[in-house]
Protein backbone atom coordinates (compact mmCIF):
# COMPACT_ATOMS: atom_id res chain seq x y z
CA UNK A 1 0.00 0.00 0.00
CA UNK A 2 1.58 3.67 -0.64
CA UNK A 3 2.46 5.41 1.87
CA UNK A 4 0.26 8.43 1.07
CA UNK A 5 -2.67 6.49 1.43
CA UNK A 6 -1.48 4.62 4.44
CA UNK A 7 -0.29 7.78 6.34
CA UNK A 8 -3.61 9.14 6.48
CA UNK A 9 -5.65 5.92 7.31
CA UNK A 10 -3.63 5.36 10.10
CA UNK A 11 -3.94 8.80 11.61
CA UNK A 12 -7.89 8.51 11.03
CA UNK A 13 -7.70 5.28 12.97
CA UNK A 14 -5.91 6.49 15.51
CA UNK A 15 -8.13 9.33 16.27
CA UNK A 16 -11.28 7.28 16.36
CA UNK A 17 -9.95 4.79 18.63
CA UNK A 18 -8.84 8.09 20.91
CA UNK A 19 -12.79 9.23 20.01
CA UNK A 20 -13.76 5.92 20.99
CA UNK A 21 -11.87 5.34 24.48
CA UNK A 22 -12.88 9.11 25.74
CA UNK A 23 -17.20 7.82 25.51
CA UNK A 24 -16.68 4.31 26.23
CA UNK A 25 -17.66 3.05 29.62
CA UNK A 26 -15.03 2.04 31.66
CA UNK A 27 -16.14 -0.81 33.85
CA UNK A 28 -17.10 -1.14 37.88
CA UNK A 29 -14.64 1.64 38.33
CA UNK A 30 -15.88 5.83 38.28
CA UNK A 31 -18.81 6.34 36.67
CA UNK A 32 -18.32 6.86 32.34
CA UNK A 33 -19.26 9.92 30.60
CA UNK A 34 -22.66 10.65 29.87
CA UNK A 35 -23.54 8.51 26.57
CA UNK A 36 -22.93 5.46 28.78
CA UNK A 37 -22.99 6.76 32.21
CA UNK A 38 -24.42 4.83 34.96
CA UNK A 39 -23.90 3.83 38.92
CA UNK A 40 -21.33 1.41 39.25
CA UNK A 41 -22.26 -1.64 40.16
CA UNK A 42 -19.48 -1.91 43.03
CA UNK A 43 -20.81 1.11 44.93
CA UNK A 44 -24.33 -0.61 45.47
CA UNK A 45 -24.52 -2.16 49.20
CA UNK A 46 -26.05 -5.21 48.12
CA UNK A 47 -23.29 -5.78 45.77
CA UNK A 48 -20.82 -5.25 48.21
CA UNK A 49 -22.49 -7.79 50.88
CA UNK A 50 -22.34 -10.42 48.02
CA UNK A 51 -18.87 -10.39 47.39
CA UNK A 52 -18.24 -10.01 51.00
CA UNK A 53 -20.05 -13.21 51.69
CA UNK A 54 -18.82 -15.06 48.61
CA UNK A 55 -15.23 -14.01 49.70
CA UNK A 56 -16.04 -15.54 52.87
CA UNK A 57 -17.88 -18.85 51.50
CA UNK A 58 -14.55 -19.23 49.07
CA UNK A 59 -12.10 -18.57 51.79
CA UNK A 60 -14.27 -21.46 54.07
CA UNK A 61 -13.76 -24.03 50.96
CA UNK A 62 -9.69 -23.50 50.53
CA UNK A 63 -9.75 -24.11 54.26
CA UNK A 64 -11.72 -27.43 54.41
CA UNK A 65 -9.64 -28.84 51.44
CA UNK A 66 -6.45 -27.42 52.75
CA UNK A 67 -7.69 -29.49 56.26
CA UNK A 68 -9.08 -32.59 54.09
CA UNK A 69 -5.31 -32.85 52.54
CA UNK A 70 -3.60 -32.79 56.21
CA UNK A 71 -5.93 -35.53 57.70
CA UNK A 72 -5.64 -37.80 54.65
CA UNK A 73 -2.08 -37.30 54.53
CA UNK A 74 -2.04 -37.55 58.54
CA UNK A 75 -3.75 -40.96 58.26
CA UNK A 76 -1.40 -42.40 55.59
CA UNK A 77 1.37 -42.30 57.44
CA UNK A 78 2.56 -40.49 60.85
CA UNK A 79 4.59 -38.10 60.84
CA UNK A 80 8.22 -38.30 61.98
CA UNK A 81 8.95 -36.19 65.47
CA UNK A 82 10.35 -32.98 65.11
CA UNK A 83 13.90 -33.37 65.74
CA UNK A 84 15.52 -31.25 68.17
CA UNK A 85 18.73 -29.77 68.54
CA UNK A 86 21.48 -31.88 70.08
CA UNK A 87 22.04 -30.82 73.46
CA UNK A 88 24.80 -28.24 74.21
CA UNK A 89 28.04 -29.26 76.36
């Protein structure tokens, strides 16, 4: 492609993807421009007592598996006594 034709394509690209990121909404986070503008979604109570109790309900999961693995591998075989230091003369 020449470069007089590409030159200006590129620049008309680049200026509606600059268009396009300053309207678009940007997530949970602040609240977008007005086109898109609406509450976040994070800010809402509710929302935050959900995630609060399904932080809670995952953190409650890791820590049954994590105590299913030590009494399986408690039952398999004993474990050896800690060994201590030898004593000092």
């Amino acid at each position: 492609m020449l470069d007089r034709f590409y030159m200006p394509f590129l620049a008309l690209a680049a200026l509606a993807v600059i268009a396009l990121a300053s309207v678009w909404p940007q997530g949970l986070g602040d609240r977008s421009p007005p086109p898109f503008g609406h509450e976040p979604k994070m800010r809402d109570p509710g929302m935050q007592a959900a995630l609060q109790r399904a932080g809670a309900a995952a953190q409650r999961r890791v820590d049954e598996a994590r105590e299913a693995v030590r009494q399986m591998q408690s039952e398999r075989s004993p474990s050896p006594p800690p060994s201590s230091p030898p004593p000092a003369q």
